[in-house]
N, C-alpha and C. Protein backbone atom coordinates (compact mmCIF):
# COMPACT_ATOMS: atom_id res chain seq x y z
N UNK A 1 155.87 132.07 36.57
CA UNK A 1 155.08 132.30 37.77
C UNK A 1 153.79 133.06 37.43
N UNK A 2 153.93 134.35 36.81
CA UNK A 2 152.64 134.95 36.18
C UNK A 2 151.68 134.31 35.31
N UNK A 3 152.52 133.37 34.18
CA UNK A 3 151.78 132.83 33.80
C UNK A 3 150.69 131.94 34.07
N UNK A 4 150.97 131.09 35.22
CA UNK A 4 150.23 129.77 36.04
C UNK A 4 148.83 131.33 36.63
N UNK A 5 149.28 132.44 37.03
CA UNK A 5 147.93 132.87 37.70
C UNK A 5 147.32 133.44 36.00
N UNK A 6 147.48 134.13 34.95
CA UNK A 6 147.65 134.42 33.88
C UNK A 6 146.54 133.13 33.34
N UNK A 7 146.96 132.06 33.51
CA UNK A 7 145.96 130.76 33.14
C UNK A 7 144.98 130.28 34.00
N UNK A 8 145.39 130.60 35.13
CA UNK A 8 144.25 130.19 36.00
C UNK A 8 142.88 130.96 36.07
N UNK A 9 143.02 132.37 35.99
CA UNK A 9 142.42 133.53 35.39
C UNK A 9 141.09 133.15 34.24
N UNK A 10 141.96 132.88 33.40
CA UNK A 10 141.72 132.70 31.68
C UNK A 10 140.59 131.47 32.02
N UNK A 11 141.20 130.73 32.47
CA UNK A 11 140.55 129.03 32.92
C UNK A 11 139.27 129.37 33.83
N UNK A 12 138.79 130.13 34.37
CA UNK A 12 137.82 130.85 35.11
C UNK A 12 137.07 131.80 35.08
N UNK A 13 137.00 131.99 33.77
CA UNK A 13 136.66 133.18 33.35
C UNK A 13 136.07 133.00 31.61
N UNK A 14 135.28 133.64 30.99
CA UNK A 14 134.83 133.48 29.81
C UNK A 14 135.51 134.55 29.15
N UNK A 15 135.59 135.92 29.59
CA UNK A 15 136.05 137.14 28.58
C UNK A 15 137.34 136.82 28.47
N UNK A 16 138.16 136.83 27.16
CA UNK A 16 139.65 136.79 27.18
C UNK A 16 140.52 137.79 27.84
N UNK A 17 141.57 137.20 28.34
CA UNK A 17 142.51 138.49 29.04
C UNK A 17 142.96 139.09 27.71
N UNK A 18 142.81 140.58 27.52
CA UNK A 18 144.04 141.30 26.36
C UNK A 18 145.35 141.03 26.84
N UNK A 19 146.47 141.45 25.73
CA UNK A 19 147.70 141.95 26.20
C UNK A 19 147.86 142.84 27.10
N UNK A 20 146.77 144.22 27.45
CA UNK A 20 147.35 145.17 28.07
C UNK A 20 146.89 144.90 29.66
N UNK A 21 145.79 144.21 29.63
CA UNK A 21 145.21 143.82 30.60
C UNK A 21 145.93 142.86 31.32
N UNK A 22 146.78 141.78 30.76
CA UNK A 22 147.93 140.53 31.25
C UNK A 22 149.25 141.66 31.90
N UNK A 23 149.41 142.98 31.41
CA UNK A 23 150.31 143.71 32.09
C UNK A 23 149.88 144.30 33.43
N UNK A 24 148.50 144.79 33.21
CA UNK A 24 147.86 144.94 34.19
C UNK A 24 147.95 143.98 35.80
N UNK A 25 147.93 142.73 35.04
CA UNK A 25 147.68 141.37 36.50
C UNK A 25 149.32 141.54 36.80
N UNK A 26 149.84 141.49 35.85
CA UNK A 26 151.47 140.80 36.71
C UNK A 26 152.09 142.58 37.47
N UNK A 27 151.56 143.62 36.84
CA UNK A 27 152.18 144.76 37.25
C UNK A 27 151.23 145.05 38.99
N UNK A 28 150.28 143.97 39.10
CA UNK A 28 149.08 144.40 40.28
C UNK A 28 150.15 143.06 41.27
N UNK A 29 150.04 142.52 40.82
CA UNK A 29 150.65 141.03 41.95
C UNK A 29 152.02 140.98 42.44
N UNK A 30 152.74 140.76 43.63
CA UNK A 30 153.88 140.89 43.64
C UNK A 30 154.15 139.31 44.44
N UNK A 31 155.43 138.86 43.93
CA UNK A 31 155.91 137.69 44.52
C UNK A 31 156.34 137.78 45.92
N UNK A 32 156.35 136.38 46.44
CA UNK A 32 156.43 136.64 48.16
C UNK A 32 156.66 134.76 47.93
N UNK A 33 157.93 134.56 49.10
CA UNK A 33 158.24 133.33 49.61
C UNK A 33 158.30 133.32 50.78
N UNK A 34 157.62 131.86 51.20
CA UNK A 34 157.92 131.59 52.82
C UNK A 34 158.41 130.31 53.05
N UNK A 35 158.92 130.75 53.78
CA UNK A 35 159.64 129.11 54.63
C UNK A 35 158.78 128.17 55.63
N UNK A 36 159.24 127.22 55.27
CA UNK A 36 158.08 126.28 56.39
C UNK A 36 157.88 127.00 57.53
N UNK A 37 156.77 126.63 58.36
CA UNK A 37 155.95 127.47 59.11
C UNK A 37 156.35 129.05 59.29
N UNK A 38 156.96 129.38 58.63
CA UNK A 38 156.71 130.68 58.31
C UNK A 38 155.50 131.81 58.27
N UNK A 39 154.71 132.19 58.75
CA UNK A 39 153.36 133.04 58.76
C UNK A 39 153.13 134.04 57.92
N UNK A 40 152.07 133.82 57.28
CA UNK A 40 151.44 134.86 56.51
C UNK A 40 150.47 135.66 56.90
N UNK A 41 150.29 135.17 57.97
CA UNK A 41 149.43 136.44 58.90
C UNK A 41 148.89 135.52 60.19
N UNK A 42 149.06 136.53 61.03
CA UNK A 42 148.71 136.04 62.48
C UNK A 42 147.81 136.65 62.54
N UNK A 43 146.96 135.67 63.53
CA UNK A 43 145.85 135.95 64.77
C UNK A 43 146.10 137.62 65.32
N UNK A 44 144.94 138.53 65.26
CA UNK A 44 144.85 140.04 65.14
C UNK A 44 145.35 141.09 64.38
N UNK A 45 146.31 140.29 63.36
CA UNK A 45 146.76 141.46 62.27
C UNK A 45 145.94 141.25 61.18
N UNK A 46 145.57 142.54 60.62
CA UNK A 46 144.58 142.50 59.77
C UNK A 46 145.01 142.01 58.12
N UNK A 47 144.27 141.35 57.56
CA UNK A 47 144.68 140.50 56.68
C UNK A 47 144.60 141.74 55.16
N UNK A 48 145.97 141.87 54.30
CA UNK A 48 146.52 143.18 53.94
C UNK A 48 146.30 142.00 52.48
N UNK A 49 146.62 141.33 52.04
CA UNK A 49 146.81 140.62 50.97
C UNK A 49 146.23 139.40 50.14
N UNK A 50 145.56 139.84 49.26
CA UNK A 50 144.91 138.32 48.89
C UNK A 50 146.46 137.49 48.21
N UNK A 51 146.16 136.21 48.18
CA UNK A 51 147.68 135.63 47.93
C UNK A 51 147.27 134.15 47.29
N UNK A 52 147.78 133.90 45.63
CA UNK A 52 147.77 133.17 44.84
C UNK A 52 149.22 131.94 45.39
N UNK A 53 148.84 130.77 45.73
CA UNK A 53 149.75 129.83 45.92
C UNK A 53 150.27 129.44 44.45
N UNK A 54 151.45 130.04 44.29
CA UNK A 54 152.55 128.78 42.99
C UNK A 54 152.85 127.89 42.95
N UNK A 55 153.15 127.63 44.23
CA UNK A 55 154.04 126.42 44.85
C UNK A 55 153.88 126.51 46.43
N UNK A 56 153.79 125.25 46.96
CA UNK A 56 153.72 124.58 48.10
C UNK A 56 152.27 124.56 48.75
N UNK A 57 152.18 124.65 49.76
CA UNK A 57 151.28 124.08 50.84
C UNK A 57 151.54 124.88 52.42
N UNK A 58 149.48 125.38 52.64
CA UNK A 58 149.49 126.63 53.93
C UNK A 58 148.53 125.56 54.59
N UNK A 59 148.02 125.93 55.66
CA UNK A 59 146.69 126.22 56.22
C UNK A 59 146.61 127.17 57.37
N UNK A 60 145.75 127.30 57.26
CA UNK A 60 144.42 128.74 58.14
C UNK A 60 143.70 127.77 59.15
N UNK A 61 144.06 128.21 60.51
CA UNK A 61 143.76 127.99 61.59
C UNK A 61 143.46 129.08 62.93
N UNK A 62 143.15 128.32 63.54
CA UNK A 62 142.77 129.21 65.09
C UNK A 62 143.16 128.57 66.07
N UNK A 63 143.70 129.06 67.57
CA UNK A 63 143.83 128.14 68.31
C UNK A 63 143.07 128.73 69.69
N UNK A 64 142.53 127.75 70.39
CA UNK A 64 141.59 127.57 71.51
C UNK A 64 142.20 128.66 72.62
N UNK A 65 141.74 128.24 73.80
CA UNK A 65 142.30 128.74 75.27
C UNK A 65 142.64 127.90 75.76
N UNK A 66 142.82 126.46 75.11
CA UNK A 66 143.68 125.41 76.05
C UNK A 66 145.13 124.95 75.02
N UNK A 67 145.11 125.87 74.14
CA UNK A 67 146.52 125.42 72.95
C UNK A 67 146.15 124.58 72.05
N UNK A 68 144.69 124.02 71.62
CA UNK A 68 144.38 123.59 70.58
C UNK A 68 144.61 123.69 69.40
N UNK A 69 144.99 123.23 68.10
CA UNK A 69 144.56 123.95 66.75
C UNK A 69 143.27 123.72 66.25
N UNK A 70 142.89 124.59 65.45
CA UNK A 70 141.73 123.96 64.74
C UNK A 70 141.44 124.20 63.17
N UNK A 71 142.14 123.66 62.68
CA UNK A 71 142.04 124.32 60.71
C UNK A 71 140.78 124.18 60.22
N UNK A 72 140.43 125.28 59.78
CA UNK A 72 139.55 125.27 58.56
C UNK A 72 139.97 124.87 57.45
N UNK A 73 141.06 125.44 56.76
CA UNK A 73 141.54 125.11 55.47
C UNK A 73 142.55 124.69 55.29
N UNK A 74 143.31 124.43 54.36
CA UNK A 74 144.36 123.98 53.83
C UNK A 74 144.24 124.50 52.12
N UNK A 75 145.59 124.74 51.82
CA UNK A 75 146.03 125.59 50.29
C UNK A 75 147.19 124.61 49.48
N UNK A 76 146.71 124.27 48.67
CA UNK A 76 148.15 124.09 47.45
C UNK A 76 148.26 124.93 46.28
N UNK A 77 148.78 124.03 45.51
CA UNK A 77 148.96 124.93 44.32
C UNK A 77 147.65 125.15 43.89
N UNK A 78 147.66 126.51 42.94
CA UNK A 78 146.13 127.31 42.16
C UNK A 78 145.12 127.21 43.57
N UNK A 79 145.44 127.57 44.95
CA UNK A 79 144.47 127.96 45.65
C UNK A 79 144.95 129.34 46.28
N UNK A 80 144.26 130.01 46.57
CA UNK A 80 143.82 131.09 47.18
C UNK A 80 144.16 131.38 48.61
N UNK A 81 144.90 132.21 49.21
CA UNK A 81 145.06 131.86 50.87
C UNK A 81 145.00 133.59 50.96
N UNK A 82 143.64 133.29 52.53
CA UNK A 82 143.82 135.16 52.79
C UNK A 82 142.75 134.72 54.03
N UNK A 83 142.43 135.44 54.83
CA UNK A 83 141.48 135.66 55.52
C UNK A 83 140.57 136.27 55.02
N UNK A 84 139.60 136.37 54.40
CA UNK A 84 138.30 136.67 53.89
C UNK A 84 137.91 137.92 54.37
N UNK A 85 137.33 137.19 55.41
CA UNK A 85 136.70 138.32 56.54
C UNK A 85 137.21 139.66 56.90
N UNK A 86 138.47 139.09 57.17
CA UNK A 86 139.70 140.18 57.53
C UNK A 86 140.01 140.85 56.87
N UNK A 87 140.37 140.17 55.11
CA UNK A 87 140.66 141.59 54.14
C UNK A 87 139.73 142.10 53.29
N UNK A 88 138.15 141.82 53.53
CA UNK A 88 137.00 142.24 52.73
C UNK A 88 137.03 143.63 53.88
N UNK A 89 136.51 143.17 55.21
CA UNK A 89 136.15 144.19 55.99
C UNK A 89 137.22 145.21 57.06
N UNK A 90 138.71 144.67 56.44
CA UNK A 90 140.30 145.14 56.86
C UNK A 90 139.74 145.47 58.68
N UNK A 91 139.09 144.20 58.84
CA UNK A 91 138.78 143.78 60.70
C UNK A 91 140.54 142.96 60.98
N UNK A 92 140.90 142.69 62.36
CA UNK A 92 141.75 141.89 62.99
C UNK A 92 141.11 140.06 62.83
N UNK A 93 142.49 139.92 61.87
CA UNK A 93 142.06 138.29 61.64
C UNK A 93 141.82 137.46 63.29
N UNK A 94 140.97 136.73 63.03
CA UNK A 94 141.38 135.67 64.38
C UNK A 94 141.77 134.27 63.90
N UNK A 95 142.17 134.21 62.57
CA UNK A 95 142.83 132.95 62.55
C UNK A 95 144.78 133.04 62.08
N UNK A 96 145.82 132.23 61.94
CA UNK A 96 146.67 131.98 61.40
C UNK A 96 146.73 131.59 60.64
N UNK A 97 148.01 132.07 59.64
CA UNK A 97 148.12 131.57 58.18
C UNK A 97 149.40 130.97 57.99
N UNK A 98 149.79 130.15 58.03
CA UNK A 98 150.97 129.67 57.61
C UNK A 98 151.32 128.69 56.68
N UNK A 99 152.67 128.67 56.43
CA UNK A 99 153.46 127.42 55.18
C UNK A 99 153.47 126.40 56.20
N UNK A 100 152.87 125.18 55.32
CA UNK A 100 153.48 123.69 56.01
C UNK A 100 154.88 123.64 54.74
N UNK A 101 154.85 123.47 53.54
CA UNK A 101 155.85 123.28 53.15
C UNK A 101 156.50 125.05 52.43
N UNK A 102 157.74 125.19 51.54
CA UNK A 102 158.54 125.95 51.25
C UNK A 102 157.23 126.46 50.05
N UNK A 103 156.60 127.41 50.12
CA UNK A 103 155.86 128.24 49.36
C UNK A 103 156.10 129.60 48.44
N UNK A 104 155.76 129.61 47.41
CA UNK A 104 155.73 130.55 46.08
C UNK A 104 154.58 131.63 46.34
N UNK A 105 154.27 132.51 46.54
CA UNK A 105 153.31 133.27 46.41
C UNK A 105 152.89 134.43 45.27
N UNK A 106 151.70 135.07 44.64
CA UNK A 106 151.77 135.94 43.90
C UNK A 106 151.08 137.03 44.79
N UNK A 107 151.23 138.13 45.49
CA UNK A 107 150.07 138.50 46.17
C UNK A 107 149.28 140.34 45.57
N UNK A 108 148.62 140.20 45.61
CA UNK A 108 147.64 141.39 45.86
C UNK A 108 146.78 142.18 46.93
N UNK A 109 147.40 143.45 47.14
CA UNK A 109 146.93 144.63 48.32
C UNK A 109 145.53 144.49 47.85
N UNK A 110 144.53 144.98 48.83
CA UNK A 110 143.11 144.99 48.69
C UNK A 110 142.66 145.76 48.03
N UNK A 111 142.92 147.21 48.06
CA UNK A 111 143.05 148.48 46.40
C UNK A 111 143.42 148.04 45.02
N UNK A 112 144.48 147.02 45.23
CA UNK A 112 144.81 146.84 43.89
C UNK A 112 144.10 145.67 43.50
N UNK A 113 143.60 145.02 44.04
CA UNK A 113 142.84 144.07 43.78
C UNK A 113 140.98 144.35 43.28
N UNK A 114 140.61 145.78 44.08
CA UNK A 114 139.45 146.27 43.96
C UNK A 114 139.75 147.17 42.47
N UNK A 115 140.80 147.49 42.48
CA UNK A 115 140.93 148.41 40.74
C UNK A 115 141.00 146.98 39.74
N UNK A 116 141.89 146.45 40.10
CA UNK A 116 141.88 145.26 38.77
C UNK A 116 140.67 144.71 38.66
N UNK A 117 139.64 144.13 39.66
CA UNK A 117 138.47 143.78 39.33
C UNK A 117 137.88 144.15 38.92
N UNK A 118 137.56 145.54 38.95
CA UNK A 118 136.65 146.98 38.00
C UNK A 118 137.54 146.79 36.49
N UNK A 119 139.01 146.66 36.60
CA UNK A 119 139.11 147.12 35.19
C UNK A 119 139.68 145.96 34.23
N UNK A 120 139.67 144.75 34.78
CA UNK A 120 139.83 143.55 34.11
C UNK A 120 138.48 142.37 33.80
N UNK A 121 137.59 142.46 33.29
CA UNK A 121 136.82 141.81 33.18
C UNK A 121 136.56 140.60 33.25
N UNK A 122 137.68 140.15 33.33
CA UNK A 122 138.02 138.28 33.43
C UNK A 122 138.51 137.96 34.89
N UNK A 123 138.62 138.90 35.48
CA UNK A 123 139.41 139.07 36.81
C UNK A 123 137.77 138.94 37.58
N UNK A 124 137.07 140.03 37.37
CA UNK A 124 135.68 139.81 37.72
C UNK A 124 134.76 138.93 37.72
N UNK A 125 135.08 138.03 36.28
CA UNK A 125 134.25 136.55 36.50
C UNK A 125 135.01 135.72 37.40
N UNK A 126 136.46 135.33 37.27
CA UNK A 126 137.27 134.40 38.40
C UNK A 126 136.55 134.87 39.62
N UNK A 127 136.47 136.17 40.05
CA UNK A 127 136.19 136.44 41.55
C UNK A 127 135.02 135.94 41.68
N UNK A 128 133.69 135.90 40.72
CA UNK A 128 132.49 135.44 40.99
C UNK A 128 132.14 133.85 40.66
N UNK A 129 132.77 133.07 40.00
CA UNK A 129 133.24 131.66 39.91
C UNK A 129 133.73 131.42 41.55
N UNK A 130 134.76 131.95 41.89
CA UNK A 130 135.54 131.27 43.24
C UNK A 130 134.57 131.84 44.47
N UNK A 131 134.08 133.27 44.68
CA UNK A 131 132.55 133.09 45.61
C UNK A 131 131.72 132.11 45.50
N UNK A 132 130.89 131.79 44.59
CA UNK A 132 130.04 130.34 44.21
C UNK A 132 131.16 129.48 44.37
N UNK A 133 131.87 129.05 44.42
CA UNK A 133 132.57 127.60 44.62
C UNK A 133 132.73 127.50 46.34
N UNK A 134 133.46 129.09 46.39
CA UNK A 134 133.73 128.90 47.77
C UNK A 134 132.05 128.90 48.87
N UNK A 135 131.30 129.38 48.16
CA UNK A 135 129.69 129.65 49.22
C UNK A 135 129.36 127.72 49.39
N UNK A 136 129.23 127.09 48.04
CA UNK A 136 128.70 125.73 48.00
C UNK A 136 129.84 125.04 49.27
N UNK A 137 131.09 125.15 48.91
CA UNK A 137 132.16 124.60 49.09
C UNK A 137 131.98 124.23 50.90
N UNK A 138 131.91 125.76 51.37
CA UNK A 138 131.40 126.21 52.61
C UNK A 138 130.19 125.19 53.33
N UNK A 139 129.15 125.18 52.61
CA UNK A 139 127.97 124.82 52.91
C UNK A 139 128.06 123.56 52.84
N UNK A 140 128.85 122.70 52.19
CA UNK A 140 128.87 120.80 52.08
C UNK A 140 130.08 120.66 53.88
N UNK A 141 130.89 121.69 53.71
CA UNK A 141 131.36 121.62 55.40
C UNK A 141 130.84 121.29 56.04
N UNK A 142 130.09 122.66 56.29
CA UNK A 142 129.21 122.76 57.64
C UNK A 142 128.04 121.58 58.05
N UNK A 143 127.66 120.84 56.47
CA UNK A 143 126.99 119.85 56.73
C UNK A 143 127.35 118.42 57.19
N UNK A 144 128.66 118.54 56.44
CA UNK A 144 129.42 117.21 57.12
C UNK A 144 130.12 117.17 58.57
N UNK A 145 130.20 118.39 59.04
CA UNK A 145 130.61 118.60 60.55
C UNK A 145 129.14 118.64 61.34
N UNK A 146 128.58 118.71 61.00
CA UNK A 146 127.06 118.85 61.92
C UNK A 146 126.09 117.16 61.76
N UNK A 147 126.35 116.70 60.45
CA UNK A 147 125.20 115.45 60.59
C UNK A 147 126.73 114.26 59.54
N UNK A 148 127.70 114.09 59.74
CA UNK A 148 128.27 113.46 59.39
C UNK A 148 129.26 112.74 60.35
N UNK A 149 129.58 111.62 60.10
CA UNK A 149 129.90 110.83 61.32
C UNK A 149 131.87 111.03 61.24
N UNK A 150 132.78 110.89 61.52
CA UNK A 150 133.80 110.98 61.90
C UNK A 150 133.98 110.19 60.07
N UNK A 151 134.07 108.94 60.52
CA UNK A 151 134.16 108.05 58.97
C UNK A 151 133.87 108.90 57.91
N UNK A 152 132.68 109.07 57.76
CA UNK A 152 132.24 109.76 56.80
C UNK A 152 132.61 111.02 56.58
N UNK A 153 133.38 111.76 57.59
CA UNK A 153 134.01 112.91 57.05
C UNK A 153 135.60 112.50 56.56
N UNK A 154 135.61 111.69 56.66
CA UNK A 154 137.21 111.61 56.29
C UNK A 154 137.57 110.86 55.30
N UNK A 155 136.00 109.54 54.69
CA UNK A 155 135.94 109.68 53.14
C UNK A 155 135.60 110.35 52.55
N UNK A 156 134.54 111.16 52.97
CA UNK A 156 134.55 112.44 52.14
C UNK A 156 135.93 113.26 51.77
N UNK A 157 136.62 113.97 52.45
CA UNK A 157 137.69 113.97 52.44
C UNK A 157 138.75 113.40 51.45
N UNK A 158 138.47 111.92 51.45
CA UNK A 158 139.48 111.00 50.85
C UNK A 158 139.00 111.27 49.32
N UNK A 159 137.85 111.49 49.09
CA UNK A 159 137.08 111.71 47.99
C UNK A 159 137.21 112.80 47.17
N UNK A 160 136.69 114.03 47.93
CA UNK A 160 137.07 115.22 47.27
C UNK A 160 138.55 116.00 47.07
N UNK A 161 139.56 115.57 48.04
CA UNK A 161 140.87 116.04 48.27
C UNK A 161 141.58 115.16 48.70
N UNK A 162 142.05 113.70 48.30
CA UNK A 162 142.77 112.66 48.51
C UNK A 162 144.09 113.29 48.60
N UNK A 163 144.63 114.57 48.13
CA UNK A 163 145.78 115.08 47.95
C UNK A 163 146.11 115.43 49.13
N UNK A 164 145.09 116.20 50.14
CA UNK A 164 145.42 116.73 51.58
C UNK A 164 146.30 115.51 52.26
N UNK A 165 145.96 114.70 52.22
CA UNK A 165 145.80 113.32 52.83
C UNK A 165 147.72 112.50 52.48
N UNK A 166 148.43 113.07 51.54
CA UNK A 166 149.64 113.44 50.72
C UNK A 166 150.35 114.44 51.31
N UNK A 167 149.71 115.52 51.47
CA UNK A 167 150.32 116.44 51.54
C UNK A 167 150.53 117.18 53.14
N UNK A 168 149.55 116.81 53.74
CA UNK A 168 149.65 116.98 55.30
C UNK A 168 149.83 116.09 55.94
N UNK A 169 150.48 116.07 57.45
CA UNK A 169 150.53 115.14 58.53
C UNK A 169 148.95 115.04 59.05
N UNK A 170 148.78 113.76 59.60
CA UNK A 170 147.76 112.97 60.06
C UNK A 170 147.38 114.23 61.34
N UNK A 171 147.82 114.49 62.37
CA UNK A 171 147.40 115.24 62.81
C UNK A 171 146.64 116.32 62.75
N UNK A 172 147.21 116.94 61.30
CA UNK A 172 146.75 118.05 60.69
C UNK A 172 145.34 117.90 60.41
N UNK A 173 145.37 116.55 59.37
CA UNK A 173 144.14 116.08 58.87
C UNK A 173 142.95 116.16 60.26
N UNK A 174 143.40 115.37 61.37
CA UNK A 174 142.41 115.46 62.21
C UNK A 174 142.05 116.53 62.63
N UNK A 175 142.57 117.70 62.76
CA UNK A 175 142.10 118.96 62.83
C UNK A 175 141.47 119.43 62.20
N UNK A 176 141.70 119.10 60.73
CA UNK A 176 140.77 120.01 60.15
C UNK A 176 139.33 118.85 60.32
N UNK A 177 139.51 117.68 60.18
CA UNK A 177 138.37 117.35 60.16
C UNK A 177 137.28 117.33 61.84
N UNK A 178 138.05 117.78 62.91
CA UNK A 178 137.33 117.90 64.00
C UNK A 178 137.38 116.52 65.01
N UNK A 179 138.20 115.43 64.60
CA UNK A 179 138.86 114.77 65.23
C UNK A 179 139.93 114.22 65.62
N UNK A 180 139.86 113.33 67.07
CA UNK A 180 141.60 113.63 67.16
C UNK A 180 142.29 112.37 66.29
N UNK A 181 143.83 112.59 66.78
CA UNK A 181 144.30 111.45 65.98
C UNK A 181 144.19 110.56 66.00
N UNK A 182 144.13 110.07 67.34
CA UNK A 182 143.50 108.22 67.24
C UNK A 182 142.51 108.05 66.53
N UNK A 183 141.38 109.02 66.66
CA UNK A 183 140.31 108.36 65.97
C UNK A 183 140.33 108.36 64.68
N UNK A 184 141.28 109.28 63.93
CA UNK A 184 142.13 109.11 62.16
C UNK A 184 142.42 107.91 62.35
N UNK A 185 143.62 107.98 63.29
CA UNK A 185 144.38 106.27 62.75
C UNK A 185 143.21 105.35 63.28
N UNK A 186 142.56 105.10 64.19
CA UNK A 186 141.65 103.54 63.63
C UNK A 186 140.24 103.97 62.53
N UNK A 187 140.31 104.91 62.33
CA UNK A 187 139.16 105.42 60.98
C UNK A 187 140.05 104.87 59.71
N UNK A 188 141.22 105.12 60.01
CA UNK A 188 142.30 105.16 58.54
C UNK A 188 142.58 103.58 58.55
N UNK A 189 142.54 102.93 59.72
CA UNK A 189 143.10 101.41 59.19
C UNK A 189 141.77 100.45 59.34
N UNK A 190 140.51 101.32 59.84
CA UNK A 190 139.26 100.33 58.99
C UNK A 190 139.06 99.98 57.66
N UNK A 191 139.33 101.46 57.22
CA UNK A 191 139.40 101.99 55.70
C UNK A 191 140.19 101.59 54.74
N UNK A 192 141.34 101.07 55.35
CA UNK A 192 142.42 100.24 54.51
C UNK A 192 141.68 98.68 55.02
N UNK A 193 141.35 98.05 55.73
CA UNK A 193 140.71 96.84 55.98
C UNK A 193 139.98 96.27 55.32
N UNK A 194 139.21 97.28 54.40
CA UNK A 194 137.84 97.41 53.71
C UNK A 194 138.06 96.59 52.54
């Protein structure tokens, strides 16, 4: 289990981890399992943990004033699940975090995460690699929800993360992409038509 974050680290990073420093990560991270929809943090509790996925599948959502969902994200394995916002500025999340499937976690308190970054040097490039991934990452969103057509967000989609598409229900998918399900399923069986 340490090892997969131990490599993912290493894989993101240019300075080598030492030995004493690899005691450092696994003695900072502690394991955590959840059960399908199980929650890793609700809507107004403040988000306490950054949290390395081992195994399974989350997403991070919000829901409306009429019982809507609306996902931003979705997590598998070697991704990252936390509220940002919530545990940079330890504000009340306004989104939900939960398991779609039976999940592995490694997690880290926000102190221990702010000491290991000061005193692991490879820990410090991963964090500045996954800001730049996550800032671009962010910004190809917001563009495909604002000047991209339904279709086109959901090959995109099919393109960059064909796995979501595996790994979540159709519904889901339309949420995160901002439409409903019908318009997935006849988007999805043009697309197979093609």
């Amino acid at each position: 289990m340490y090892d997969i974050l131990l490599t993912y680290i290493s894989q993101r990073s240019v300075t080598p981890i030492t030995a004493e420093q690899a005691v450092l990560i696994r003695d900072a991270f502690k394991p955590k399992k959840l059960r399908k929809k199980q929650y890793l943090l609700q809507e107004g509790d403040v988000c306490k943990y950054l949290s390395f996925m081992v195994k399974g599948a989350m997403r991070q959502y919000s829901i409306d004033e009429k019982g809507n969902e609306h996902i931003v994200r979705f997590g598998i394995e070697q991704w990252w699940m936390a509220d940002r916002e919530s545990f940079e500025m330890q504000t009340p999340s306004r989104y939900n975090i939960d398991a779609w499937e039976e999940t592995e976690l490694l997690q880290i308190s926000r102190s221990s995460y702010l000491s290991l970054r000061d005193a692991v040097p490879a820990v410090m490039e991963m964090t500045q690699e996954l800001d730049k991934r996550g800032s671009i990452a962010a910004q190809k969103r917001i563009q495909a929800v604002i000047s991209y057509t339904a279709e086109e967000r959901y090959l995109d989609l099919l393109k960059t993360h064909p796995y979501f598409l595996q790994r979540f229900p159709q519904h889901m998918i339309a949420s995160y992409l901002g439409i409903s399900a019908e318009t997935l399923s006849r988007i999805r069986k043009q697309a197979l038509s093609k």
